[in-house]
PDB file of N, CA and C in Angstrom:
ATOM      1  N   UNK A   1      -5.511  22.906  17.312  1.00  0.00           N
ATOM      2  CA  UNK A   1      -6.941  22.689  17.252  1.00  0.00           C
ATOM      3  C   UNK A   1      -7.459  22.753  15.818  1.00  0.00           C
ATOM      4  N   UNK A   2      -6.882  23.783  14.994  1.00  0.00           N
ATOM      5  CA  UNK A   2      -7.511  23.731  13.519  1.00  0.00           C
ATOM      6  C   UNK A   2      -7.180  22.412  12.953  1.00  0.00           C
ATOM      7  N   UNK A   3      -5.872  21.462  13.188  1.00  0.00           N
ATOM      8  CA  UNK A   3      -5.934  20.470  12.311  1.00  0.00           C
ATOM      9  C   UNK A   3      -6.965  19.400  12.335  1.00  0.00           C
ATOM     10  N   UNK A   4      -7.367  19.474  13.744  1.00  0.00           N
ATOM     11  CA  UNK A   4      -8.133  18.745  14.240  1.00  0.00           C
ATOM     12  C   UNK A   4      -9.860  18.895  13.744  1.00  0.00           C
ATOM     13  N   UNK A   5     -10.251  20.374  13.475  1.00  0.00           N
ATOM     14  CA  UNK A   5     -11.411  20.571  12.506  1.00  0.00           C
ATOM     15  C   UNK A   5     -11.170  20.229  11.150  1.00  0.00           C
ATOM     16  N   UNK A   6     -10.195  20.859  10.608  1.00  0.00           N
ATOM     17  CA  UNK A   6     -10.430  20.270   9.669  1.00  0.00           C
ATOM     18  C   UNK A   6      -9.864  19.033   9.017  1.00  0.00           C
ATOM     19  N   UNK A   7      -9.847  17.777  10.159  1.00  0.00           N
ATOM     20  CA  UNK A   7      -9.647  16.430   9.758  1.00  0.00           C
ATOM     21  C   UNK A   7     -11.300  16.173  10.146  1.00  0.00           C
ATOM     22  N   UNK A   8     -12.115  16.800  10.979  1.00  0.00           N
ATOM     23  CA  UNK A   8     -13.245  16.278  11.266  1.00  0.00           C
ATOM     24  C   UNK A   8     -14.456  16.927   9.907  1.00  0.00           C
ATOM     25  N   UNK A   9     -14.004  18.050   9.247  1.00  0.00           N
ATOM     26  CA  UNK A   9     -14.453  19.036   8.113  1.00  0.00           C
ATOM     27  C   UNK A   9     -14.212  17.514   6.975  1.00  0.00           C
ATOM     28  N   UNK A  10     -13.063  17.031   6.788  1.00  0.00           N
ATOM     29  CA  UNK A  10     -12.880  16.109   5.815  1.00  0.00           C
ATOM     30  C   UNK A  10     -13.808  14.834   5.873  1.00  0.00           C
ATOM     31  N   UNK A  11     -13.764  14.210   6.948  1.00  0.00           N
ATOM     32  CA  UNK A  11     -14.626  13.290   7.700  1.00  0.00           C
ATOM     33  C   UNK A  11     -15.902  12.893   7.377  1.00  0.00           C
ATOM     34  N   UNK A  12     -16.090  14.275   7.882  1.00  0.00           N
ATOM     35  CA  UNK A  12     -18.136  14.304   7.301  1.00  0.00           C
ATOM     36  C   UNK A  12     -18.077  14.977   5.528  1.00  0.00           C
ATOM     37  N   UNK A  13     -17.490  15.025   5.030  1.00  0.00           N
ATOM     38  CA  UNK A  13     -17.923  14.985   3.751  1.00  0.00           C
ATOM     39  C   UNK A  13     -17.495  13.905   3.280  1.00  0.00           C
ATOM     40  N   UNK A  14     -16.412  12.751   3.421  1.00  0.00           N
ATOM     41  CA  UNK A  14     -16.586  11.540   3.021  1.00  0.00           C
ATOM     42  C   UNK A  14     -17.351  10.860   3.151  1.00  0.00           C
ATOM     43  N   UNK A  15     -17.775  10.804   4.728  1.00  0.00           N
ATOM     44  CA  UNK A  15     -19.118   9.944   4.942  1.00  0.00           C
ATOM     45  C   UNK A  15     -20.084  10.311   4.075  1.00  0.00           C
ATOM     46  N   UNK A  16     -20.410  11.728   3.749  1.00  0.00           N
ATOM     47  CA  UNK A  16     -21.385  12.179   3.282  1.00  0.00           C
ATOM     48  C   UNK A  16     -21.548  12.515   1.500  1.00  0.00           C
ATOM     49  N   UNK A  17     -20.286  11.731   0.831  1.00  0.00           N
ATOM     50  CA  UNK A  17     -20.135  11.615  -0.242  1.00  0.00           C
ATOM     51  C   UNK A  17     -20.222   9.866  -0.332  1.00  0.00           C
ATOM     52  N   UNK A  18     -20.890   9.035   0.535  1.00  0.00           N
ATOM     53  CA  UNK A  18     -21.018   7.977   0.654  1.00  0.00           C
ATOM     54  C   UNK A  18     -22.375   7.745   0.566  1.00  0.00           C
ATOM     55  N   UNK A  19     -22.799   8.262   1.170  1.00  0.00           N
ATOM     56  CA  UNK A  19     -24.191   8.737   1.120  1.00  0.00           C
ATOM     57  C   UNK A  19     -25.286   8.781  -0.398  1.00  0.00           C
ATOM     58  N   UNK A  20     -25.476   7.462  -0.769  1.00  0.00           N
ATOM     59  CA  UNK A  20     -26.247   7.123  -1.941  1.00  0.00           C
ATOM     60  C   UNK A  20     -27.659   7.314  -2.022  1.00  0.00           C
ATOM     61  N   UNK A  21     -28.519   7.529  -1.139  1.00  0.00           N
ATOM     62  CA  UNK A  21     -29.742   7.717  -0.977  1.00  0.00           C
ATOM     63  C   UNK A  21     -29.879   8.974  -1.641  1.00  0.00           C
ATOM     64  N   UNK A  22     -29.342   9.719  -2.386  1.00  0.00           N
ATOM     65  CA  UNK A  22     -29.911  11.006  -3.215  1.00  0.00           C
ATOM     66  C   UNK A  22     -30.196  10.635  -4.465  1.00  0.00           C
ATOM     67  N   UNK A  23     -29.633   9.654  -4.999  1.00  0.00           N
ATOM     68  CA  UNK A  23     -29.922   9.239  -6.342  1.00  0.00           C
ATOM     69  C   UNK A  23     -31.447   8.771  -6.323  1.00  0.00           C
ATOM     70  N   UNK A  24     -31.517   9.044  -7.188  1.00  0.00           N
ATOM     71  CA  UNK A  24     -32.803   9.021  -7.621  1.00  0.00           C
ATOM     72  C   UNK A  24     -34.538   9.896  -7.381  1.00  0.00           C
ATOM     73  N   UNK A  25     -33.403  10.653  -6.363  1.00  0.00           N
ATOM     74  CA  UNK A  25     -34.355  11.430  -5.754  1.00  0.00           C
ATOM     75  C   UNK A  25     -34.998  12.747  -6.328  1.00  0.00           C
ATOM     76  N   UNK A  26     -34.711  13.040  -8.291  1.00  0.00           N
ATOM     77  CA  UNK A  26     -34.767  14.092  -9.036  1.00  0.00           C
ATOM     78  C   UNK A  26     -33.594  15.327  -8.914  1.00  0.00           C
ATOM     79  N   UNK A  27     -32.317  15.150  -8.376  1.00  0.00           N
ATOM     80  CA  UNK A  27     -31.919  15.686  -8.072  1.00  0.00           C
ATOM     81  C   UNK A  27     -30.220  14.968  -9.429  1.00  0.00           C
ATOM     82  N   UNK A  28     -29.963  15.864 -10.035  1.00  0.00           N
ATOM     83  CA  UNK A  28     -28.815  15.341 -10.712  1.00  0.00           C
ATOM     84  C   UNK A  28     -27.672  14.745  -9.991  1.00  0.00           C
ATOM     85  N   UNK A  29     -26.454  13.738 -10.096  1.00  0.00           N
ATOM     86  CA  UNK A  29     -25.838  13.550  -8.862  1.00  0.00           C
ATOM     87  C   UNK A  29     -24.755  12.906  -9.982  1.00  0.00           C
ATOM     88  N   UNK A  30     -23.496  13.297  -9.976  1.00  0.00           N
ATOM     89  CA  UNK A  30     -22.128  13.252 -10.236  1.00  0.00           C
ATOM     90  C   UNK A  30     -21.705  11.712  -9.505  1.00  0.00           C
ATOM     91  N   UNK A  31     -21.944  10.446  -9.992  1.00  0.00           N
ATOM     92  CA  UNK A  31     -21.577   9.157  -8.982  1.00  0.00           C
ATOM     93  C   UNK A  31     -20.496   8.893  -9.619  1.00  0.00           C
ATOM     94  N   UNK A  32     -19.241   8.596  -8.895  1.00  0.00           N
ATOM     95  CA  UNK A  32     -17.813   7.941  -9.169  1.00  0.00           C
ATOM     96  C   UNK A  32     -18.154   6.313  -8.682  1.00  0.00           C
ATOM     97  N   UNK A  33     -17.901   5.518  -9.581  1.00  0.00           N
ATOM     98  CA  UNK A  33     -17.752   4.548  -8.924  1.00  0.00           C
ATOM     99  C   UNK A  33     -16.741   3.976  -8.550  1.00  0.00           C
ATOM    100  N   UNK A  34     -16.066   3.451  -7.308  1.00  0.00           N
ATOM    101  CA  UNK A  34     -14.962   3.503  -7.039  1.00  0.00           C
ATOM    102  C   UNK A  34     -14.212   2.429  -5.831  1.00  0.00           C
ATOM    103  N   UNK A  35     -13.224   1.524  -6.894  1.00  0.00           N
ATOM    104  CA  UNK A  35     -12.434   0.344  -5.959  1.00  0.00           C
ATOM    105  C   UNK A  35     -11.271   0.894  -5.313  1.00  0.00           C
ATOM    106  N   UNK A  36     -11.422   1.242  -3.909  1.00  0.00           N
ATOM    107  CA  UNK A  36     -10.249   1.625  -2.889  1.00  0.00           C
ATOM    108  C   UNK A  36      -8.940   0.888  -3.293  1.00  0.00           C
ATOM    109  N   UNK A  37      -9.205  -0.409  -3.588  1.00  0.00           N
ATOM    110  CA  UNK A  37      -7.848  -0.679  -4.181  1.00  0.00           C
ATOM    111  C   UNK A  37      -7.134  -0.303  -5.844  1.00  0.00           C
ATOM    112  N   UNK A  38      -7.787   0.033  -6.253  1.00  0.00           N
ATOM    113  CA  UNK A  38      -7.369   0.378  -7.714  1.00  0.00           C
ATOM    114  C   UNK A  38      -6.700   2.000  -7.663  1.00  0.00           C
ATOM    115  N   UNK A  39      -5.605   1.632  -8.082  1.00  0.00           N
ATOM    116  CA  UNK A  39      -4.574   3.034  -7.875  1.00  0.00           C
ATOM    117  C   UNK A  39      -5.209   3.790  -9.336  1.00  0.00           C
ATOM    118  N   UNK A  40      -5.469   3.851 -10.137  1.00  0.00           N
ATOM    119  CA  UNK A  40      -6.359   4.591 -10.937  1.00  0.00           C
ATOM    120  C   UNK A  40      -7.581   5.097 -10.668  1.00  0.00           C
ATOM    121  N   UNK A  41      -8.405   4.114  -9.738  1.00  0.00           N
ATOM    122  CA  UNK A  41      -9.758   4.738  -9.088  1.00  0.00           C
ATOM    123  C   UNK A  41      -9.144   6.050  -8.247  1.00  0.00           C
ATOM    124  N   UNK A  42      -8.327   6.036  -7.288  1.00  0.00           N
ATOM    125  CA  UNK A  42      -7.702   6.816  -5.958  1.00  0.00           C
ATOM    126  C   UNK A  42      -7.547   8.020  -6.634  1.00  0.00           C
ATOM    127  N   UNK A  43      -6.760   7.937  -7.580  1.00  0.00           N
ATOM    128  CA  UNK A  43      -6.239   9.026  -8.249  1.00  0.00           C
ATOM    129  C   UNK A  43      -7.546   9.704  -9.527  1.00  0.00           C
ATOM    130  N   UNK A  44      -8.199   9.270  -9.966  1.00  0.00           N
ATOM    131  CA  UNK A  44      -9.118   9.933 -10.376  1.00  0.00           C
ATOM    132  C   UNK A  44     -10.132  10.549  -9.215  1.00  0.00           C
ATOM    133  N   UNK A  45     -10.528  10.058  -8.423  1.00  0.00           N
ATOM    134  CA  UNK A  45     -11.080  10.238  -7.343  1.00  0.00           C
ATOM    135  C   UNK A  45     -10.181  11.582  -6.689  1.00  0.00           C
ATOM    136  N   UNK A  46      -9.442  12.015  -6.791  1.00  0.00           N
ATOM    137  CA  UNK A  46      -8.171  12.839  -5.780  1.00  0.00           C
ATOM    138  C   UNK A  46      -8.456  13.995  -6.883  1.00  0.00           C
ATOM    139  N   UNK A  47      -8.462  13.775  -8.279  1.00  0.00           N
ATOM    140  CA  UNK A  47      -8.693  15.066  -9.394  1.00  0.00           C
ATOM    141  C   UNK A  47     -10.207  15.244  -9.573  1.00  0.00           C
ATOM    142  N   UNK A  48     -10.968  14.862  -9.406  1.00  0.00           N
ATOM    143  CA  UNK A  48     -12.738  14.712  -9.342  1.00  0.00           C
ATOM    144  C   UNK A  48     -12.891  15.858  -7.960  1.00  0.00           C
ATOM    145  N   UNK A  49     -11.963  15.632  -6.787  1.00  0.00           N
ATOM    146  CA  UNK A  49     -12.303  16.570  -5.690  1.00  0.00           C
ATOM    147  C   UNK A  49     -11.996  17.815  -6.047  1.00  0.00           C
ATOM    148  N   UNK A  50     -11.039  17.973  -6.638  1.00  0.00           N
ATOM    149  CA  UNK A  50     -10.051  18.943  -6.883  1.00  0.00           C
ATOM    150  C   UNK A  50     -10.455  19.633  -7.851  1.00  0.00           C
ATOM    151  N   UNK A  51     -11.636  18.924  -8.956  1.00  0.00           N
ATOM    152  CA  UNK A  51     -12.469  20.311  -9.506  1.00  0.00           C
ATOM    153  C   UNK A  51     -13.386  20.862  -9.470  1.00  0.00           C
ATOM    154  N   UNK A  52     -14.162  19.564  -8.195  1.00  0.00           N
ATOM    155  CA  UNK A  52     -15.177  20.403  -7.849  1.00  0.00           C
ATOM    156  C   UNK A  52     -15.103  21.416  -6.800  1.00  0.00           C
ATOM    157  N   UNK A  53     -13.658  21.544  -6.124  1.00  0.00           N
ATOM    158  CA  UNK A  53     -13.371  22.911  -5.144  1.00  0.00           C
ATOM    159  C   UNK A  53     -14.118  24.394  -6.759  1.00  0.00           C
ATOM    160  N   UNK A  54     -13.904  24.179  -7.325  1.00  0.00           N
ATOM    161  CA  UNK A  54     -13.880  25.177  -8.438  1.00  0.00           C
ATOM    162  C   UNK A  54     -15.797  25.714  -8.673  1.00  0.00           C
ATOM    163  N   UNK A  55     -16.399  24.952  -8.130  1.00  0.00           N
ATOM    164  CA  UNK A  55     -18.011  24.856  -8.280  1.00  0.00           C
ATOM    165  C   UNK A  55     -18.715  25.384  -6.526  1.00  0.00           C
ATOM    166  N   UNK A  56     -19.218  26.216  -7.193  1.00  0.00           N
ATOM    167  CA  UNK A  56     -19.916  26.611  -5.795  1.00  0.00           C
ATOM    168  C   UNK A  56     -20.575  25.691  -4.743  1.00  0.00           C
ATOM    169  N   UNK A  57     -20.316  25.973  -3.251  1.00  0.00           N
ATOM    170  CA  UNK A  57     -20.821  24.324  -2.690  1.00  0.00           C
ATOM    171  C   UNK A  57     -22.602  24.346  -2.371  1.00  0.00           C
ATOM    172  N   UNK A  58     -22.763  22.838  -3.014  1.00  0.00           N
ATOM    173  CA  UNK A  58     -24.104  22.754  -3.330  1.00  0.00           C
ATOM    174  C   UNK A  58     -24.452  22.827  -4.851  1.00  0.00           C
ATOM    175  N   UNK A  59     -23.335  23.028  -5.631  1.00  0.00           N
ATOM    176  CA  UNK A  59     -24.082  23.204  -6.714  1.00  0.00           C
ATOM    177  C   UNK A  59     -24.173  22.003  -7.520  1.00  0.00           C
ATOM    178  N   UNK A  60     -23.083  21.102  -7.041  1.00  0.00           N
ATOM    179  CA  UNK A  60     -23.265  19.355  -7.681  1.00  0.00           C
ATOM    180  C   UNK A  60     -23.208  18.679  -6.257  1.00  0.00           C
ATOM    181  N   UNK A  61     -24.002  17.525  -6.692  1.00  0.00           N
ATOM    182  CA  UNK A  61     -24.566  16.477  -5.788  1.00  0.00           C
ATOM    183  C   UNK A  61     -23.076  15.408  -5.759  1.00  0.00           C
ATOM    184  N   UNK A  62     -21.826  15.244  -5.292  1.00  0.00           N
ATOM    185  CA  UNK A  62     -21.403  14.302  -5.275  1.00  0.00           C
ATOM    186  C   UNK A  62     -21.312  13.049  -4.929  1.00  0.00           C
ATOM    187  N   UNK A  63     -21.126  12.031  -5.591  1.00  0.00           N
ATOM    188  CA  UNK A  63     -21.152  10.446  -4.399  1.00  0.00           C
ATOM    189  C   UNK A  63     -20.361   9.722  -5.089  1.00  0.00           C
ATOM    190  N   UNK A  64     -20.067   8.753  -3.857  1.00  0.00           N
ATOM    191  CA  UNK A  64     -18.827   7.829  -4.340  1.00  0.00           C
ATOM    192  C   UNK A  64     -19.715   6.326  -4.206  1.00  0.00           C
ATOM    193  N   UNK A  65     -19.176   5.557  -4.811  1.00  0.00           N
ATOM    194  CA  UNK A  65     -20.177   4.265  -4.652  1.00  0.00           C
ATOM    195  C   UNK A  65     -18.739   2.743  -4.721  1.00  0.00           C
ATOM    196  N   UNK A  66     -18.752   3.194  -3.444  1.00  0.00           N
ATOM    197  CA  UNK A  66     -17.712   2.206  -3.513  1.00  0.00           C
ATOM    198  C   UNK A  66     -17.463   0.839  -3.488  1.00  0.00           C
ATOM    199  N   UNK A  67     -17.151   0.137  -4.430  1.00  0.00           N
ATOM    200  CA  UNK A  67     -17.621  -1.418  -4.582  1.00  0.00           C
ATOM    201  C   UNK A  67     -17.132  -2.317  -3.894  1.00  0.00           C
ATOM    202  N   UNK A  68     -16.467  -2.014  -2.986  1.00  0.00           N
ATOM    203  CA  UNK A  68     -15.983  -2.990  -1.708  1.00  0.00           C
ATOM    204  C   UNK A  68     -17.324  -2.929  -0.723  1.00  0.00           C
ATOM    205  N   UNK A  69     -18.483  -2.094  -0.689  1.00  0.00           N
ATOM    206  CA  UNK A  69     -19.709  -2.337   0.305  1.00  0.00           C
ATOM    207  C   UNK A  69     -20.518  -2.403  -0.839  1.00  0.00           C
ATOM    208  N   UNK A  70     -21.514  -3.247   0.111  1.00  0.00           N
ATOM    209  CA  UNK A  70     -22.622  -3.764  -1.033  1.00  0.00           C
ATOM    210  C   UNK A  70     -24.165  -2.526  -1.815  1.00  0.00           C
ATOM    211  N   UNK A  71     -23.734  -1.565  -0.955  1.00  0.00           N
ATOM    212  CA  UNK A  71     -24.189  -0.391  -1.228  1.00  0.00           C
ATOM    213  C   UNK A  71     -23.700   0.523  -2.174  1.00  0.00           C
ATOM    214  N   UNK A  72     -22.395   0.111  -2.442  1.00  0.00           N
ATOM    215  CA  UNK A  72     -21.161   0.551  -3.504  1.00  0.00           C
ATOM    216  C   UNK A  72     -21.416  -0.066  -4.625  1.00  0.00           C
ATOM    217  N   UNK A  73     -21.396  -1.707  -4.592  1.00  0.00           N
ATOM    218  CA  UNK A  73     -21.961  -2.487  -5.320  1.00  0.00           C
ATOM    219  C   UNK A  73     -22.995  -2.412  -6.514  1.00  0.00           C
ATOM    220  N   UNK A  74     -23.691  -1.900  -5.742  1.00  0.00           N
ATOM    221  CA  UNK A  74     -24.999  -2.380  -6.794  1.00  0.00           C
ATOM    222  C   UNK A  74     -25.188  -1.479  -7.918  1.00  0.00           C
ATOM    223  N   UNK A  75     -24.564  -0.296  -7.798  1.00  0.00           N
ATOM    224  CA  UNK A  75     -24.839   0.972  -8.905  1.00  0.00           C
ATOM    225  C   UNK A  75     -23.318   0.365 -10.085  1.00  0.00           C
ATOM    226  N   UNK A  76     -22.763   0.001  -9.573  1.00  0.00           N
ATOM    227  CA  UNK A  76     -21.455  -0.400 -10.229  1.00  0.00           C
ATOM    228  C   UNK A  76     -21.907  -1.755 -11.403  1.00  0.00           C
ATOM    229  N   UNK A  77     -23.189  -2.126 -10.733  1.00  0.00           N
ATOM    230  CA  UNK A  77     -23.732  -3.270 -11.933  1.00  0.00           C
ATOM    231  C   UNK A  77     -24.893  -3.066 -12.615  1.00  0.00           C
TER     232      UNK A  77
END
């Protein structure tokens, strides 16, 4: 049962690091922009998670803006 939370724990913070509607909202926000296919995006993206375990949660706004959706798109130009 735990693997199963926390694949659903992982889940909703991707979705929710997808989640672009904070920008701009006065709130500082850490945006990666980022092509699923680019093995350099993946992997910066994989060390970007990995230091913000190190930051109290809540204390940076993360988002990913991924340029394969057109919502990904547009911050990328």
């Amino acid at each position: 049962m735990a693997g199963g939370s926390v694949f659903a724990t992982d889940f909703r913070k991707k979705l929710q690091e997808q989640d672009l509607s904070v920008i701009g909202q006065g709130l500082p926000v850490v945006l990666q922009i980022h092509d699923p296919q680019c093995s350099s995006c993946t992997a910066f993206q994989r060390q970007t998670r990995r230091a913000l375990k190190s930051f109290d949660e809540g204390g940076l706004i993360y988002r990913v803006a991924n340029t394969q959706t057109s919502d990904g798109a547009a911050p990328a130009r």
